[in-house]
N, C-alpha and C. Protein backbone atom coordinates (compact mmCIF):
# COMPACT_ATOMS: atom_id res chain seq x y z
N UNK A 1 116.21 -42.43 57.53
CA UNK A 1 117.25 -43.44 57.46
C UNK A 1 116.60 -44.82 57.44
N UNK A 2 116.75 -45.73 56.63
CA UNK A 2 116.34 -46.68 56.77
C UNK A 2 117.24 -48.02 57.97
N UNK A 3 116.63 -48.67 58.28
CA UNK A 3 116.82 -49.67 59.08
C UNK A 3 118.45 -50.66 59.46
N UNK A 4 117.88 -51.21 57.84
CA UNK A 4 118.86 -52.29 57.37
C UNK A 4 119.59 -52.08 55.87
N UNK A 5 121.25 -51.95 56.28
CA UNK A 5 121.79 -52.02 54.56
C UNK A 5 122.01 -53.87 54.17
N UNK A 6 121.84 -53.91 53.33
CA UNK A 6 122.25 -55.30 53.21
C UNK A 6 123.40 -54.96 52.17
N UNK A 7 124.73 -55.19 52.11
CA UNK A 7 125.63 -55.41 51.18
C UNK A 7 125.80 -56.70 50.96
N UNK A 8 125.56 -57.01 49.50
CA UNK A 8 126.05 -58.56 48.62
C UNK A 8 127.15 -58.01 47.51
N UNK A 9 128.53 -58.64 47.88
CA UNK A 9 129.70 -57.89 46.99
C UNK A 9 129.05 -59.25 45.61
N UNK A 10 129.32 -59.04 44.73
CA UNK A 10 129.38 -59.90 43.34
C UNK A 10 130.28 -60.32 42.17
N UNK A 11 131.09 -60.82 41.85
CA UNK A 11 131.47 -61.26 40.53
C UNK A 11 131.42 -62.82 39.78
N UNK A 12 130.60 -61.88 38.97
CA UNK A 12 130.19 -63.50 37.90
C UNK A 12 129.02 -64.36 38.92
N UNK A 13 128.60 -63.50 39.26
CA UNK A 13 127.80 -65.22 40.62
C UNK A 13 126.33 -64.98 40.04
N UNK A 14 126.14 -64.93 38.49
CA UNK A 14 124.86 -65.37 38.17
C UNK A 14 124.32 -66.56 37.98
N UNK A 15 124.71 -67.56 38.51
CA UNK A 15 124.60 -68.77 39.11
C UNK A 15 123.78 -68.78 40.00
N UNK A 16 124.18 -67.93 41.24
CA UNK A 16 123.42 -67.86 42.64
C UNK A 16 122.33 -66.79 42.76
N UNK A 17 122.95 -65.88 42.07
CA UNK A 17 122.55 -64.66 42.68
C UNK A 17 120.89 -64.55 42.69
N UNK A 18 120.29 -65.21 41.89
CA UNK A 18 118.59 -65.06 42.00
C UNK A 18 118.11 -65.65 43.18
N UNK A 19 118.91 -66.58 44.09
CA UNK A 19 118.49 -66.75 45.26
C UNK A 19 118.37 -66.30 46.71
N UNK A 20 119.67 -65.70 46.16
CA UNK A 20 119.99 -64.26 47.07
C UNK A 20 118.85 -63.11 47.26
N UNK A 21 118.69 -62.66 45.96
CA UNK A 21 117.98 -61.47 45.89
C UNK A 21 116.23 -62.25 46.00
N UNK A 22 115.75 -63.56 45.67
CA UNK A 22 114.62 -64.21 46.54
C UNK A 22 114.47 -64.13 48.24
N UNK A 23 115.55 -64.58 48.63
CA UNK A 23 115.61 -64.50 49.73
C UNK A 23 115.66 -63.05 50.90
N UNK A 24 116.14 -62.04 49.88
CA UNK A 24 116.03 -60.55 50.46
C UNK A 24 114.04 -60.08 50.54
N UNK A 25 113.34 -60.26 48.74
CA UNK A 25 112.33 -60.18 48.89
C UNK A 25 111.43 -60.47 49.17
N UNK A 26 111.42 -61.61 49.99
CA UNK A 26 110.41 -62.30 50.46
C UNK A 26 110.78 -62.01 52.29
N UNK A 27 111.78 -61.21 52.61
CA UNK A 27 111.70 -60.90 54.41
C UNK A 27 110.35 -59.90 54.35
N UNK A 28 109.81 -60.31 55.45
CA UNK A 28 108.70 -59.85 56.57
C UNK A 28 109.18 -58.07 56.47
N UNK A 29 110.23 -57.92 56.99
CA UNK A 29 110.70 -56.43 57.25
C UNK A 29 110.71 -55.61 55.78
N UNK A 30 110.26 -54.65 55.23
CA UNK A 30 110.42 -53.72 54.11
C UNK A 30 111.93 -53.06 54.11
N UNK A 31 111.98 -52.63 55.43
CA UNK A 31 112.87 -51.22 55.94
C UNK A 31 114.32 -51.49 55.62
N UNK A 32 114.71 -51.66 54.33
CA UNK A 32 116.25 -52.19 53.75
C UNK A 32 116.55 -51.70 52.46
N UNK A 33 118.04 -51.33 52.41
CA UNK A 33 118.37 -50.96 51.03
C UNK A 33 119.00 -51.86 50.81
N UNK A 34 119.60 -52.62 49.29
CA UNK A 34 120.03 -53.57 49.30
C UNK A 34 121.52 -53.10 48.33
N UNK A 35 122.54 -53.22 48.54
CA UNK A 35 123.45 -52.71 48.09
C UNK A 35 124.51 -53.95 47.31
N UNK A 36 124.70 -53.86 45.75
CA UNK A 36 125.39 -54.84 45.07
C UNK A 36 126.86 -54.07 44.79
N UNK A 37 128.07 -54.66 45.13
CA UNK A 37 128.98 -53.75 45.05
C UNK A 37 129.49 -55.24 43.83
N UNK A 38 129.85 -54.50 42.75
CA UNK A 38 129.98 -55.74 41.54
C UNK A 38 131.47 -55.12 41.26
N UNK A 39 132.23 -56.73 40.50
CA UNK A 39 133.75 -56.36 40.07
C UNK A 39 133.46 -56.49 38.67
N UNK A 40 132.60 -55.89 38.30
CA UNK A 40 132.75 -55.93 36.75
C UNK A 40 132.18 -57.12 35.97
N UNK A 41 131.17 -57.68 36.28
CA UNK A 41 130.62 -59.09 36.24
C UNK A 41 130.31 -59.01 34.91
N UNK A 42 130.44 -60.18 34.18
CA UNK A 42 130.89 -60.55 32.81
C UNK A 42 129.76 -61.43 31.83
N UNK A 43 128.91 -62.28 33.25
CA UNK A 43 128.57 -63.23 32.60
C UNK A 43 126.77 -63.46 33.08
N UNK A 44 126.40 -61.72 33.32
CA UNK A 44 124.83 -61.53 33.32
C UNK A 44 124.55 -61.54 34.43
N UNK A 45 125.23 -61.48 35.75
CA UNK A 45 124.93 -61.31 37.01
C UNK A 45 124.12 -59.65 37.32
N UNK A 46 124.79 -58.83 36.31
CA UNK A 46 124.29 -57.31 36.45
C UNK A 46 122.72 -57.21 35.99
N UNK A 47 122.63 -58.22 34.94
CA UNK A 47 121.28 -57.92 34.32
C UNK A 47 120.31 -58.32 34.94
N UNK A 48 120.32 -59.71 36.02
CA UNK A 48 119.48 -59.91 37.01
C UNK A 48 119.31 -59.29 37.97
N UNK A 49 120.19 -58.35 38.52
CA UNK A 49 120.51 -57.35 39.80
C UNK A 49 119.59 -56.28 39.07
N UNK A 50 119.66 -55.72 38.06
CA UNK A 50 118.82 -54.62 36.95
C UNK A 50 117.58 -54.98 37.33
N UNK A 51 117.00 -56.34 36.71
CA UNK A 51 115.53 -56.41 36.92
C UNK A 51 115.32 -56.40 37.82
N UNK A 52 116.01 -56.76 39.02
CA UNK A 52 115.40 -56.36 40.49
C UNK A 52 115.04 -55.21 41.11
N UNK A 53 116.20 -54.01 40.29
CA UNK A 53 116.25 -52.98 40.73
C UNK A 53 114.91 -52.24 40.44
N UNK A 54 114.53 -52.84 39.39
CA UNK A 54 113.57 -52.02 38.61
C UNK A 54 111.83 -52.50 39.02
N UNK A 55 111.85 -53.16 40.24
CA UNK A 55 111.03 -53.55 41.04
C UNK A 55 110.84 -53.00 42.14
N UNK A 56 112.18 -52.24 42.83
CA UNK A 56 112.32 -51.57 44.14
C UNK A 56 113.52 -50.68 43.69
N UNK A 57 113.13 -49.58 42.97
CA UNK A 57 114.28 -48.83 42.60
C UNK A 57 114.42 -47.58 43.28
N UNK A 58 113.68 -47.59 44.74
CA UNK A 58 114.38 -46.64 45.72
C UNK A 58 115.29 -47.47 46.54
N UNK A 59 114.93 -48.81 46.71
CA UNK A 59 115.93 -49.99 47.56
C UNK A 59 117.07 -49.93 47.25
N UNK A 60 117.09 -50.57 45.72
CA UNK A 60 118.36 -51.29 45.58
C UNK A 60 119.20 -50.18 44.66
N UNK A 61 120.63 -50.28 45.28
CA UNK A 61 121.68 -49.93 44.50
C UNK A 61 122.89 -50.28 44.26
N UNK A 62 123.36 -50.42 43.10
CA UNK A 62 124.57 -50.98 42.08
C UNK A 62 125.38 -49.88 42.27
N UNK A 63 126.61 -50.62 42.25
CA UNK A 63 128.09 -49.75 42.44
C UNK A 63 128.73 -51.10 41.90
N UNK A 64 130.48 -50.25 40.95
CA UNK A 64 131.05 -51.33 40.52
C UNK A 64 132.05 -50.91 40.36
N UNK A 65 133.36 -51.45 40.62
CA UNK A 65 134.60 -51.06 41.37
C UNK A 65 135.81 -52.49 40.55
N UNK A 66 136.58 -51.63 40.30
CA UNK A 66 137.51 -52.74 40.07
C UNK A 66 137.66 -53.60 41.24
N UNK A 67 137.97 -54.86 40.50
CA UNK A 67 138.01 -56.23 41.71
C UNK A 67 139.12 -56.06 42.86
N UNK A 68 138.99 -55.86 43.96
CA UNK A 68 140.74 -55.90 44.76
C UNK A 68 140.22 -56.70 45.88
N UNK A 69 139.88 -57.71 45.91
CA UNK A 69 139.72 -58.44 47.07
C UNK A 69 138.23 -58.24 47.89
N UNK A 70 137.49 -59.30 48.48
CA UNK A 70 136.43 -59.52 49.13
C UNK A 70 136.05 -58.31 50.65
N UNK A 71 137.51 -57.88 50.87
CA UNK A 71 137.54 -57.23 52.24
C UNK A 71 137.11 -55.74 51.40
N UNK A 72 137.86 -55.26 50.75
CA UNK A 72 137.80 -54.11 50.11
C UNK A 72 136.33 -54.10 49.24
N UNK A 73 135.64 -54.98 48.97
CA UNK A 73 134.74 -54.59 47.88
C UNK A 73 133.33 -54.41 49.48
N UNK A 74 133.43 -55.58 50.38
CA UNK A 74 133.00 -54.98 51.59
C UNK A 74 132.85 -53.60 52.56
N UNK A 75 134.01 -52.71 52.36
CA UNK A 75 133.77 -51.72 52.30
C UNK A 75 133.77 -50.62 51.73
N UNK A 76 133.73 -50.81 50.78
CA UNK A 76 133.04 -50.10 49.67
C UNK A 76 131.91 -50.41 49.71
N UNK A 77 131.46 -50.95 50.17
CA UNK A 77 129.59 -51.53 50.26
C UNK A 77 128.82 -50.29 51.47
N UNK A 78 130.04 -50.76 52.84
CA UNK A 78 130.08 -50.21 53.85
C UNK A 78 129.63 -48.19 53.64
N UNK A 79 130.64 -47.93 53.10
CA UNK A 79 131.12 -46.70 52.41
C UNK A 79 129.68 -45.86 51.92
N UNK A 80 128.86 -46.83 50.95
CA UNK A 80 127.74 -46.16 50.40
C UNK A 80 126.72 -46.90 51.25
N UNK A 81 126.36 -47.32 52.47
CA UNK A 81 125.59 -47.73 53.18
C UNK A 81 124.71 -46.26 53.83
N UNK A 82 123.44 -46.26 54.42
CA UNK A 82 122.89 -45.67 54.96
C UNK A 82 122.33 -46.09 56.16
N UNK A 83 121.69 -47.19 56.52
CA UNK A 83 121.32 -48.14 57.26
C UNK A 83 121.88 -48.17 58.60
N UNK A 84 120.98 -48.67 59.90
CA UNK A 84 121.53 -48.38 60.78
C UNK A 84 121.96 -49.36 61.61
N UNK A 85 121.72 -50.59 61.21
CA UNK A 85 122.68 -52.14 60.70
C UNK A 85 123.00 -52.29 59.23
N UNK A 86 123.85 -53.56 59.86
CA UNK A 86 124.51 -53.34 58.26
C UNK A 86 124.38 -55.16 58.67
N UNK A 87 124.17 -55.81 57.07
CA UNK A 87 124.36 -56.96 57.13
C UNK A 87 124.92 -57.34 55.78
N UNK A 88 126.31 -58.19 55.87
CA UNK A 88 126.65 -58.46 54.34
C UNK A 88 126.45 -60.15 54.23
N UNK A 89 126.10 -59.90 52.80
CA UNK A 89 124.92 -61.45 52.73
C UNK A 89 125.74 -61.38 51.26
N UNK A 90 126.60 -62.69 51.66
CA UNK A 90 127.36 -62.81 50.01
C UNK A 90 126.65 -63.14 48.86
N UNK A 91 126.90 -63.18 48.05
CA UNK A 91 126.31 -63.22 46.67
C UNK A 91 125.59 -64.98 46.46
N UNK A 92 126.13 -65.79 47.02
CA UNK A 92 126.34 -67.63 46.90
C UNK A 92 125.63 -67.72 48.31
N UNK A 93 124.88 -66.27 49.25
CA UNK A 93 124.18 -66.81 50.70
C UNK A 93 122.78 -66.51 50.04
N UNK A 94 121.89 -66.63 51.40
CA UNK A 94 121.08 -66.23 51.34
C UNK A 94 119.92 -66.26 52.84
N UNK A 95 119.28 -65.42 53.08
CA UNK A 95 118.51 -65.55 54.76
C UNK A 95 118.15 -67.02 54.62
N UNK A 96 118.06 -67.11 56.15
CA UNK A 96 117.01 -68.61 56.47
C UNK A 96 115.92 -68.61 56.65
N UNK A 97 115.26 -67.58 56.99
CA UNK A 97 113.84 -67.58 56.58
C UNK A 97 114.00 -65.90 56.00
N UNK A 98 112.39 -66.14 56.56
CA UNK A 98 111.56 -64.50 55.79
C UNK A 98 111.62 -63.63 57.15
N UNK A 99 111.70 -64.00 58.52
CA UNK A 99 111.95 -63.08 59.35
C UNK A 99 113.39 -62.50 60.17
């Protein structure tokens, strides 16, 4: 079991989202899956989440769900989590440091 799930729900936030997923790979700790629960993102947010995946592609995993609200796409994150914290780190956040 790994450690830490991180759920980041997403739509359209390829704006932010490379800072997000900077800020996941550069923590001190390995022991995390990183979970993108997407509403169908339109405008290349998936394709940056892709190349990441394909850097740590036992880590990270994509799921994508019609849009019904921030609470619901949260657990649905929840739902496919493994982790034995859970931390949801929105798409527009990102950690404050690396530890």
């Amino acid at each position: 079991m790994v450690k830490f799930s991180i759920i980041t729900c997403t739509y359209n936030s390829r704006s932010f989202i490379e800072k997000n997923i900077e800020s996941v790979k550069s923590q001190s700790d390995s022991d995390f899956e990183h979970i993108f629960i997407d509403g169908f993102s339109t405008d290349g947010t998936l394709e940056v989440i892709k190349q990441y995946q394909t850097e740590f592609p036992n880590q990270i995993k994509i799921f994508q769900f019609k849009p019904e609200g921030i609470s619901k796409a949260m657990n649905q994150g929840i739902g496919k989590s493994v982790g034995e914290y859970l931390i949801h780190l929105h798409s527009d956040d990102s950690f404050f440091d690396n530890n």
